[in-house]
C-alpha atoms as a PDB file:
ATOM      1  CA  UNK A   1     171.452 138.214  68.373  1.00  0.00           C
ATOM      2  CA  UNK A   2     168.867 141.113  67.020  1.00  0.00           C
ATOM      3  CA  UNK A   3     167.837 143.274  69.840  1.00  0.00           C
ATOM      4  CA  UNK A   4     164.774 144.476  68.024  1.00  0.00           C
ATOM      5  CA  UNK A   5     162.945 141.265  66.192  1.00  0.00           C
ATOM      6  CA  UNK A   6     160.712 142.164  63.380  1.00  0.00           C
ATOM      7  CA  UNK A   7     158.325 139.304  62.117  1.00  0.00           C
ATOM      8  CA  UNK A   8     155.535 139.949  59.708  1.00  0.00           C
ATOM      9  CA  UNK A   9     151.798 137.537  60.530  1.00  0.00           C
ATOM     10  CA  UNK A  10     149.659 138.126  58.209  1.00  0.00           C
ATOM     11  CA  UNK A  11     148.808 141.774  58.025  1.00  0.00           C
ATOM     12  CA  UNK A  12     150.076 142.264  60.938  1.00  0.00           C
ATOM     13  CA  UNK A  13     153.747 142.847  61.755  1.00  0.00           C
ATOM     14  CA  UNK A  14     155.676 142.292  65.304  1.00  0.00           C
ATOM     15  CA  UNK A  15     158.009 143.855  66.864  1.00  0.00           C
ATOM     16  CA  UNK A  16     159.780 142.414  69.725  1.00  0.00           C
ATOM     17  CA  UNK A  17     162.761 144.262  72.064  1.00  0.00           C
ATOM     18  CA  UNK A  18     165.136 141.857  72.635  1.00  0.00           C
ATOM     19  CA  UNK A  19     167.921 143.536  75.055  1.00  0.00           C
ATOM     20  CA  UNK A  20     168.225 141.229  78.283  1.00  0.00           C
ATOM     21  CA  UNK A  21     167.806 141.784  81.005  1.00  0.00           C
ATOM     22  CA  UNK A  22     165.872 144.709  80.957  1.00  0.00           C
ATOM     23  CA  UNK A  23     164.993 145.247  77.299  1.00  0.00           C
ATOM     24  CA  UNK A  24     166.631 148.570  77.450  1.00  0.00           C
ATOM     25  CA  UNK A  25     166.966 151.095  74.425  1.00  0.00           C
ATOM     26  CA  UNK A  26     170.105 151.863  72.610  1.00  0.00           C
ATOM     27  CA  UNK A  27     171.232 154.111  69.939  1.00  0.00           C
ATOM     28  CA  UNK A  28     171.010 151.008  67.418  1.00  0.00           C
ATOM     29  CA  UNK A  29     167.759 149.653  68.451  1.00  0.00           C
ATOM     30  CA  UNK A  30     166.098 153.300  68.264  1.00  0.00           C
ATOM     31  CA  UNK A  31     167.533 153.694  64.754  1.00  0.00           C
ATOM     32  CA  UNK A  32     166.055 150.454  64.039  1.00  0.00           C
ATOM     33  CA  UNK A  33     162.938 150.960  65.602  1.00  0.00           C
ATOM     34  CA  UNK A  34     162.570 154.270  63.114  1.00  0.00           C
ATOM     35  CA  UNK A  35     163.714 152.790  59.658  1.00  0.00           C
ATOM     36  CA  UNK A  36     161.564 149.358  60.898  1.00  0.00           C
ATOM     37  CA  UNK A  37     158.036 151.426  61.055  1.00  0.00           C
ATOM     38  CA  UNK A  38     159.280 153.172  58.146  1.00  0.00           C
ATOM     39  CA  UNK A  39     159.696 150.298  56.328  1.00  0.00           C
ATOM     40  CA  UNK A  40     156.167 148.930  57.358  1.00  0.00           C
ATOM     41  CA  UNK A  41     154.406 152.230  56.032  1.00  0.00           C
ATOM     42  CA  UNK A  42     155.554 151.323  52.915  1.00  0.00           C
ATOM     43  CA  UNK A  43     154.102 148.026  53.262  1.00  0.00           C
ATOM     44  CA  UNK A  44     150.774 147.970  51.929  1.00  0.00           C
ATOM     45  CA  UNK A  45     149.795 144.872  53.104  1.00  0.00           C
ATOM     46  CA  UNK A  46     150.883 145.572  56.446  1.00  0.00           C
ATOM     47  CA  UNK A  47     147.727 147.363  58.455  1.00  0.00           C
ATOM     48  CA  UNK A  48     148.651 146.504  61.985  1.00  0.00           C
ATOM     49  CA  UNK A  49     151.787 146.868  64.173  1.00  0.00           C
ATOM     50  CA  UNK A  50     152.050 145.180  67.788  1.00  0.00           C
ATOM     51  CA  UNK A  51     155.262 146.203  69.968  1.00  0.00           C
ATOM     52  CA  UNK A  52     156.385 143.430  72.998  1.00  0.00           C
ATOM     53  CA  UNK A  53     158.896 142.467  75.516  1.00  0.00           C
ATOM     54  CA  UNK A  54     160.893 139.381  75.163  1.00  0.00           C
ATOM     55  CA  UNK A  55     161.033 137.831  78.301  1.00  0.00           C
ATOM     56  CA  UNK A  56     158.543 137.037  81.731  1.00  0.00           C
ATOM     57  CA  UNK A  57     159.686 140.323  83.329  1.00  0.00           C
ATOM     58  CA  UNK A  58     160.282 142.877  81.401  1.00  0.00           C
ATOM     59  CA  UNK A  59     158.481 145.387  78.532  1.00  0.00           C
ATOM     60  CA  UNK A  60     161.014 147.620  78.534  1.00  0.00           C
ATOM     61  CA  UNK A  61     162.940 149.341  81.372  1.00  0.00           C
ATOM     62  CA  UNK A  62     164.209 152.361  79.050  1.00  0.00           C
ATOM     63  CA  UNK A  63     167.352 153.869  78.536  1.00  0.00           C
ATOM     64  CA  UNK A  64     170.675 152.514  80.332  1.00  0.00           C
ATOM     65  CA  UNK A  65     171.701 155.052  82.827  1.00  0.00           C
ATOM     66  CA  UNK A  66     174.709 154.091  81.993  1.00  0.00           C
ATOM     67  CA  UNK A  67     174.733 156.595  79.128  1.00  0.00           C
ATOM     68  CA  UNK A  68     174.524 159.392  80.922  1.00  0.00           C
ATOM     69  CA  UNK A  69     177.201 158.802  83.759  1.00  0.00           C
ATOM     70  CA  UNK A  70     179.079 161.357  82.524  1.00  0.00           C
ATOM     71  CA  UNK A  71     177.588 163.953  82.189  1.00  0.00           C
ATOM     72  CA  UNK A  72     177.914 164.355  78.452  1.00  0.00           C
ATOM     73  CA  UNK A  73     175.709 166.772  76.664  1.00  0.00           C
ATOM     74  CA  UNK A  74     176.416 165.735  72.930  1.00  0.00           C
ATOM     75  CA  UNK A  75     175.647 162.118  73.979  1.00  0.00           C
ATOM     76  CA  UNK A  76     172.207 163.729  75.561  1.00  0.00           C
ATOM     77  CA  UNK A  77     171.068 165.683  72.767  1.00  0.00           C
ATOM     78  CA  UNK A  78     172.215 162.702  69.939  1.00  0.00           C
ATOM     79  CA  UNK A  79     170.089 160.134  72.698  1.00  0.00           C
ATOM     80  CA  UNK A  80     167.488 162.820  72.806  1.00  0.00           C
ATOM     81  CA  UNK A  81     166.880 163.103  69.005  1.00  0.00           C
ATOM     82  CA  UNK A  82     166.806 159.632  68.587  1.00  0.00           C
ATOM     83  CA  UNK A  83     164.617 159.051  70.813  1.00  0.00           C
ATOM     84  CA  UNK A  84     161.844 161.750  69.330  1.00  0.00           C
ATOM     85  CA  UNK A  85     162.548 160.242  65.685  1.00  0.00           C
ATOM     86  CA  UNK A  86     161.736 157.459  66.952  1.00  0.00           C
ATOM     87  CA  UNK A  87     159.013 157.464  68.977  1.00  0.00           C
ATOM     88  CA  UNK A  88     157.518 159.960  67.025  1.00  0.00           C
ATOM     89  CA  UNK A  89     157.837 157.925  63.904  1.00  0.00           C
ATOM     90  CA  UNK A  90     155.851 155.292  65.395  1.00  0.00           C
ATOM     91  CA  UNK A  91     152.983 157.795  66.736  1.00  0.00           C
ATOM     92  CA  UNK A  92     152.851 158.724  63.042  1.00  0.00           C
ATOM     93  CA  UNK A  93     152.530 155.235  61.638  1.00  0.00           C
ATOM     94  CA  UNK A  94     149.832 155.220  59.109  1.00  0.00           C
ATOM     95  CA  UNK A  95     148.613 151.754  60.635  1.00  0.00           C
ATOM     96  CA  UNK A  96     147.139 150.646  64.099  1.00  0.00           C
ATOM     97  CA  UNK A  97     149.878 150.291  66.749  1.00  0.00           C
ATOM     98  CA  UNK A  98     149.182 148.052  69.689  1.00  0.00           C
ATOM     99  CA  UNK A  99     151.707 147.964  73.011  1.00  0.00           C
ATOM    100  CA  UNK A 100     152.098 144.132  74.431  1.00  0.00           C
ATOM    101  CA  UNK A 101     153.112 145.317  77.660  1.00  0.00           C
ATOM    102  CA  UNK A 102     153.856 141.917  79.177  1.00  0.00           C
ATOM    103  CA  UNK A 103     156.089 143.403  82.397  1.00  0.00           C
ATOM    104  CA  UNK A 104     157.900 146.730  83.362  1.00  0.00           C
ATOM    105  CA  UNK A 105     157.494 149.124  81.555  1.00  0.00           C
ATOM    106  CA  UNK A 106     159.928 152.552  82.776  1.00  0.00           C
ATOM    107  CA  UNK A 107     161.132 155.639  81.402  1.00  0.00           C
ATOM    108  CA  UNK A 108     161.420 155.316  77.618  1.00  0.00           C
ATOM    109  CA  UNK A 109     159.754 151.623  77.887  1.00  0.00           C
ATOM    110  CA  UNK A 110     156.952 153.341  79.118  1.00  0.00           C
ATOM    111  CA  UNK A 111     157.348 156.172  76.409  1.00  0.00           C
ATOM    112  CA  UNK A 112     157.056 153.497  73.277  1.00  0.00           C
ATOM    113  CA  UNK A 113     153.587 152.396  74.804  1.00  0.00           C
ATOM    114  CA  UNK A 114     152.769 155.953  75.163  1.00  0.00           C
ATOM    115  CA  UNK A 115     153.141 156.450  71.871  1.00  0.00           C
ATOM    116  CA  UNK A 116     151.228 153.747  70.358  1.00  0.00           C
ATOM    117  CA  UNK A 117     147.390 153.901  69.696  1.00  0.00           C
ATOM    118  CA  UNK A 118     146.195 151.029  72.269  1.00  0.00           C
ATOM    119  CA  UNK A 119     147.844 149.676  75.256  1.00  0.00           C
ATOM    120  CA  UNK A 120     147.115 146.297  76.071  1.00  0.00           C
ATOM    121  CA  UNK A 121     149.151 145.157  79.554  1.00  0.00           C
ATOM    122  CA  UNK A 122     149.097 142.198  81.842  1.00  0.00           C
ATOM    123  CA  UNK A 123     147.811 142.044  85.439  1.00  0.00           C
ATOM    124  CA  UNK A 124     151.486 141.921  87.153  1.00  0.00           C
ATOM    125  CA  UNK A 125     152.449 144.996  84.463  1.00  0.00           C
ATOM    126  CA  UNK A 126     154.217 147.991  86.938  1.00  0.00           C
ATOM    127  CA  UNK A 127     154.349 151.516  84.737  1.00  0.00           C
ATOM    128  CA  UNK A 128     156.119 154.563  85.834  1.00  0.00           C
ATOM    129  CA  UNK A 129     157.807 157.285  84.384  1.00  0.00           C
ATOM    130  CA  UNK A 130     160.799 157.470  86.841  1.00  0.00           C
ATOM    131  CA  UNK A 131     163.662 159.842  85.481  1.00  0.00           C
ATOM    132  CA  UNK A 132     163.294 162.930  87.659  1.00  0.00           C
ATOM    133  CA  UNK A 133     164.477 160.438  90.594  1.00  0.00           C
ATOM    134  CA  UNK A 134     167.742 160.753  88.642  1.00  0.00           C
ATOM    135  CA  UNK A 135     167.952 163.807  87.225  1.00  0.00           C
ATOM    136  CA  UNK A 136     166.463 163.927  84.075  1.00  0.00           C
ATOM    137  CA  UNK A 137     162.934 163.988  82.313  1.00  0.00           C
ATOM    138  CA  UNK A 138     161.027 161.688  80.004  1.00  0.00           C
ATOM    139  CA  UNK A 139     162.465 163.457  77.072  1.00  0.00           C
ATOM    140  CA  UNK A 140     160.967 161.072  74.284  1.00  0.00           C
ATOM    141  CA  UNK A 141     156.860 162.104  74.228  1.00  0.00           C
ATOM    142  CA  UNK A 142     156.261 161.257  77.970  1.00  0.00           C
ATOM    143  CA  UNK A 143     155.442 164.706  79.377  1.00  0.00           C
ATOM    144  CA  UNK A 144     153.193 165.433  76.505  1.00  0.00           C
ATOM    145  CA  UNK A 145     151.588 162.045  75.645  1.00  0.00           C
ATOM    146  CA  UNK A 146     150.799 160.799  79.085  1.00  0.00           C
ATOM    147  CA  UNK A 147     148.929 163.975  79.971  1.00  0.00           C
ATOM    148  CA  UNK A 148     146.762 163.582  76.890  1.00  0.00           C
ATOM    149  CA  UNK A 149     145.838 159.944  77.971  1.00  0.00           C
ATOM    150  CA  UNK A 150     145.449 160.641  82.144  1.00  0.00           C
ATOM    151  CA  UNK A 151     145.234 164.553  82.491  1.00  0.00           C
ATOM    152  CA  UNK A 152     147.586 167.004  83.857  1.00  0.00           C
ATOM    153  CA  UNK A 153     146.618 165.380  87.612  1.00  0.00           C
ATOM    154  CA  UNK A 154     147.807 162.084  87.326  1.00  0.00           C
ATOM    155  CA  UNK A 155     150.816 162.828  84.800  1.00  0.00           C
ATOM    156  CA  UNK A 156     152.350 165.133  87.264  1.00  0.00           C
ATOM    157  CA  UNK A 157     151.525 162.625  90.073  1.00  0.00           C
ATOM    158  CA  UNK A 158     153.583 159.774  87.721  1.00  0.00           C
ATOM    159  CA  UNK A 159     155.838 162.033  86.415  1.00  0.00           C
ATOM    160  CA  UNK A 160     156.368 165.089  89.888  1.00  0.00           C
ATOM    161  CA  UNK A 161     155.940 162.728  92.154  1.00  0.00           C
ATOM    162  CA  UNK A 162     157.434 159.746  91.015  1.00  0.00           C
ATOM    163  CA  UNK A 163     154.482 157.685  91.434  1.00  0.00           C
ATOM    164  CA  UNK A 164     154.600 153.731  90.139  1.00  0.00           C
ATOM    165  CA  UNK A 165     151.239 152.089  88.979  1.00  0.00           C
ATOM    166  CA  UNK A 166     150.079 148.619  88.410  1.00  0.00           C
ATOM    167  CA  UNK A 167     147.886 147.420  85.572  1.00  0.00           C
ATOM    168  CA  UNK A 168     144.650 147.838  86.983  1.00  0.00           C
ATOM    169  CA  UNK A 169     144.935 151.360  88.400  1.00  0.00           C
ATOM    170  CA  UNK A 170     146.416 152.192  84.341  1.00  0.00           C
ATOM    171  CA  UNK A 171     143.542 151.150  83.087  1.00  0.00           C
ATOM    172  CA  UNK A 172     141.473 153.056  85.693  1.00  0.00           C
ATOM    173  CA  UNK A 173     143.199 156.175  84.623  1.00  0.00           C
ATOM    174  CA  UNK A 174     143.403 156.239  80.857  1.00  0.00           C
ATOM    175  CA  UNK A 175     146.839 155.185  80.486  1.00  0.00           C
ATOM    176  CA  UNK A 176     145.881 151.432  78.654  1.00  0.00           C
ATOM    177  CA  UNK A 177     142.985 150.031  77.410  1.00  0.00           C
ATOM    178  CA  UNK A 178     143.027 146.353  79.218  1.00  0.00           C
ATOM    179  CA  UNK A 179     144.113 144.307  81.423  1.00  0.00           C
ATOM    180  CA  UNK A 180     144.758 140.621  81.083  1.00  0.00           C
ATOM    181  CA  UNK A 181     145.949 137.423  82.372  1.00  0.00           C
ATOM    182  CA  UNK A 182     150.231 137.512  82.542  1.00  0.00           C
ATOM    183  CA  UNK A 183     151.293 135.543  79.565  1.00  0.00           C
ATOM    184  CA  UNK A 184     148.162 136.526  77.203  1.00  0.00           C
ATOM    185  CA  UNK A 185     149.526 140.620  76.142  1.00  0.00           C
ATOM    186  CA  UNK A 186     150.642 139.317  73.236  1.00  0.00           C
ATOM    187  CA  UNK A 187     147.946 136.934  72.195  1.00  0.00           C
ATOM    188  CA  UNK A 188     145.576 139.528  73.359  1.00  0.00           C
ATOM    189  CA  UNK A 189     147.370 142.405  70.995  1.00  0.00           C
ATOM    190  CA  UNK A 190     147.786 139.933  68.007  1.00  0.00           C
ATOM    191  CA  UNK A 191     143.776 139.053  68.076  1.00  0.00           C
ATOM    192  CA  UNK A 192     142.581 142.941  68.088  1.00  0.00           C
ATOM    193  CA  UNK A 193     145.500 143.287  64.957  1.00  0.00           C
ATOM    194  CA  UNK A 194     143.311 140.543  63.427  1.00  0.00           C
ATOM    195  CA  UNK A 195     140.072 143.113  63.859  1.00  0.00           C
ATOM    196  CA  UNK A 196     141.930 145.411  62.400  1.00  0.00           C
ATOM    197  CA  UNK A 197     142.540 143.346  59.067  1.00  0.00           C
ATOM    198  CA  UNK A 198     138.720 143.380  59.251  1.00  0.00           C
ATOM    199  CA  UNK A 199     138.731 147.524  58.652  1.00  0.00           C
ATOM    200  CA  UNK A 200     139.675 149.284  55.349  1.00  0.00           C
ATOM    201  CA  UNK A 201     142.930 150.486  56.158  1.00  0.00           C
ATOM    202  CA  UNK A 202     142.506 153.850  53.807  1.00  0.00           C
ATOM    203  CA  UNK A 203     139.385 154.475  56.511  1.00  0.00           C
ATOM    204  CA  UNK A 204     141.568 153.516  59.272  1.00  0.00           C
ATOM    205  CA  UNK A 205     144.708 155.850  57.869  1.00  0.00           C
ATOM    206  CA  UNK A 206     141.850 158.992  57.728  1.00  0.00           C
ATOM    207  CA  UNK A 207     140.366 158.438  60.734  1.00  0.00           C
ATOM    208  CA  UNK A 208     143.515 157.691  63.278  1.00  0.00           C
ATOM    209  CA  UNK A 209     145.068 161.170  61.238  1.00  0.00           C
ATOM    210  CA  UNK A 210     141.965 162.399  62.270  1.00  0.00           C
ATOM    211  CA  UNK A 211     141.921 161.767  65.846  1.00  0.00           C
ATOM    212  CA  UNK A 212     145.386 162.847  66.740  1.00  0.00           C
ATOM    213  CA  UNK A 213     144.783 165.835  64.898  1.00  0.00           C
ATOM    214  CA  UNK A 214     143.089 166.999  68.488  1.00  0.00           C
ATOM    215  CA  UNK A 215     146.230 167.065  70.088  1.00  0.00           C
ATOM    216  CA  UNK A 216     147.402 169.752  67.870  1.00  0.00           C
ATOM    217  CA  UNK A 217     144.817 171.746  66.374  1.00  0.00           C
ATOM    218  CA  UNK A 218     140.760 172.731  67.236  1.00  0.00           C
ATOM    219  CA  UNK A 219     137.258 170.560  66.521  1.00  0.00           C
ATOM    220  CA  UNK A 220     136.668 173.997  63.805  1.00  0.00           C
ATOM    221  CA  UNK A 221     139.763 173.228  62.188  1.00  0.00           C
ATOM    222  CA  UNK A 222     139.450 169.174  62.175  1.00  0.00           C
ATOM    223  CA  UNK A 223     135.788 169.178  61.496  1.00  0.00           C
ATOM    224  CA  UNK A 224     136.065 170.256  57.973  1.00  0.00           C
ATOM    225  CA  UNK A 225     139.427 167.797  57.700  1.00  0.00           C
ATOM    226  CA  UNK A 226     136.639 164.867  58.175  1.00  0.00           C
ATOM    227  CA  UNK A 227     134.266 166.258  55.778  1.00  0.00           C
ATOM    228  CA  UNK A 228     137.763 166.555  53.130  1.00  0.00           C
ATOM    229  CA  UNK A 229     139.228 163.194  53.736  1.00  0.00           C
ATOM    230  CA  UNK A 230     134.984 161.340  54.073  1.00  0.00           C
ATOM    231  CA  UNK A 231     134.971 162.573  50.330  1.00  0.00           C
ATOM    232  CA  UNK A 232     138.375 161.416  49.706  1.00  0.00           C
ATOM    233  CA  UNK A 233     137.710 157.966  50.478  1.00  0.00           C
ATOM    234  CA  UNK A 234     135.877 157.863  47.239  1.00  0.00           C
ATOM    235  CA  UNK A 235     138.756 158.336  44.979  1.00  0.00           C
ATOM    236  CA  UNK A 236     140.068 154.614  46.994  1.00  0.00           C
ATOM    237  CA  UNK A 237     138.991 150.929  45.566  1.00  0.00           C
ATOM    238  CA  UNK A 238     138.646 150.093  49.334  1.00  0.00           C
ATOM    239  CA  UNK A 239     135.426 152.034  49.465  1.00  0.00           C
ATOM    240  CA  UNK A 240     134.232 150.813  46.572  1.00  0.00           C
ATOM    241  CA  UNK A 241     134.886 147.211  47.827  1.00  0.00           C
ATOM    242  CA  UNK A 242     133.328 147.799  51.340  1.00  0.00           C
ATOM    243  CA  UNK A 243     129.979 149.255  50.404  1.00  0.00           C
ATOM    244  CA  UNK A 244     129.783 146.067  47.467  1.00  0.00           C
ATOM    245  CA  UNK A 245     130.657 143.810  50.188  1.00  0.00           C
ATOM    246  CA  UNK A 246     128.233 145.224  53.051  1.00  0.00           C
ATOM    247  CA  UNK A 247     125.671 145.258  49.964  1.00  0.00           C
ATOM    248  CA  UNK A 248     126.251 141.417  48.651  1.00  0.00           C
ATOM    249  CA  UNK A 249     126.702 139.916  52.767  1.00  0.00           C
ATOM    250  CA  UNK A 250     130.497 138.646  52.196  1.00  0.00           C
ATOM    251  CA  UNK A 251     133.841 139.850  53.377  1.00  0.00           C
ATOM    252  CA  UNK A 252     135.472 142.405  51.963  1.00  0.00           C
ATOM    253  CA  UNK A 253     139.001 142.090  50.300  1.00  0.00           C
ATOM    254  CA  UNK A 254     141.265 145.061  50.953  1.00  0.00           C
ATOM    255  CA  UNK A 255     143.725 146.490  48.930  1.00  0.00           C
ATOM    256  CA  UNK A 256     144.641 149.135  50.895  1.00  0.00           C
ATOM    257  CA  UNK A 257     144.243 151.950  48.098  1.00  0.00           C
END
């Protein structure tokens, strides 16, 4: 059986981890993971990516420890840089990625959320980012992403102090966007990929490039970025299409170029 499902809806494509019990991360599923968003960036009718657990219990619960029993630093640093391609990958996908988080989430399940755009988790949803209680570090975007979202405070709190958090006190901190029902992450994350659809996805490309260019650069550097890529919009049919569309009261038909 696939341990990482990939199903197309729509413009909107899904992504499920299927590794029971836990939903745990391999060297395979990683490498799928990367070439899968990949793939979907190539995809021009794809505009929306949502990421799920299969399963009542779990999102994802990480890596398996068992990796790392013996102490072997080759298997580390090839885990390590798989990890980062992949995760990394997905941070950089050109579309809107939404995390279903429909149960634990730990470690490196926690990291994949991290590094999608919106979080969406349900109310019995626990979060932590556990590996210094074993020796290690989140070594896949956690240290760095998590502090953008929550601040230095609670990052080291989850991260120093080994601290576990339900849904609500997430969304209370920064770390996802909402909480609902258990059961409905999914549905939840499927319906705000449909809003998406409703966007021009060159716009949406620009702006989410836009945003996360904060994390690495300065508003005098990004500021004249928006001013470059506003202007390049024009050179797109999807800007032509959106102001006709706005302008005749109908919706507008994306080509996504």
């Amino acid at each position: 059986m696939a341990q990482l499902k990939l199903e197309k809806r729509g413009h909107t494509a899904l992504i499920t981890m299927s590794n029971p019990p836990a939903n745990t991360w391999t060297a395979e599923t990683l490498t799928q993971l990367r070439d899968a968003v990949k793939s979907l960036d190539a995809d021009k009718n794809i505009y929306a990516l949502v990421i799920t657990g299969e399963g009542e219990k779990f999102f994802s619960a990480g890596a398996d420890l068992k990796l790392f029993a013996d102490g072997d630093k080759a298997v580390a640093s090839d885990m390590a840089r798989i990890f980062g391609e992949a995760f990394e990958t997905l941070s950089a996908f050109r579309g809107v990625s939404i995390a279903a988080i429909n149960g634990y989430a730990m470690g490196g399940g926690l990291e994949v959320a991290l590094a999608c755009d919106i979080r969406i988790a349900e109310q019995q949803a626990q979060m932590a980012l556990p590996e210094a209680k074993v020796g290690l570090l989140p070594c896949a975007g956690g240290t760095q992403n998590l502090a953008w979202l929550v601040g230095e405070g609670w990052a080291k709190r989850m991260i120093l102090c080994g601290e576990r958090i339900g849904a609500e006190k997430a969304q209370q901190i920064g770390l996802i966007e909402e909480v609902v029902a258990t059961g409905m992450a999914l549905e939840s994350a499927l319906a705000m990929a449909d809003k998406v659809a409703e966007q021009s996805p060159s716009a949406v490309s620009a702006c989410k490039a836009l945003i996360q260019k904060g994390r690495s650069g300065t508003m005098q550097s990004a500021l004249p970025l928006e001013r470059e890529l506003f202007v390049g919009l024009f050179d797109t049919q999807d800007q032509v299409e959106g102001v006709q569309a706005f302008l005749e009261k109908r919706k507008a038909n994306w080509v996504n170029g």
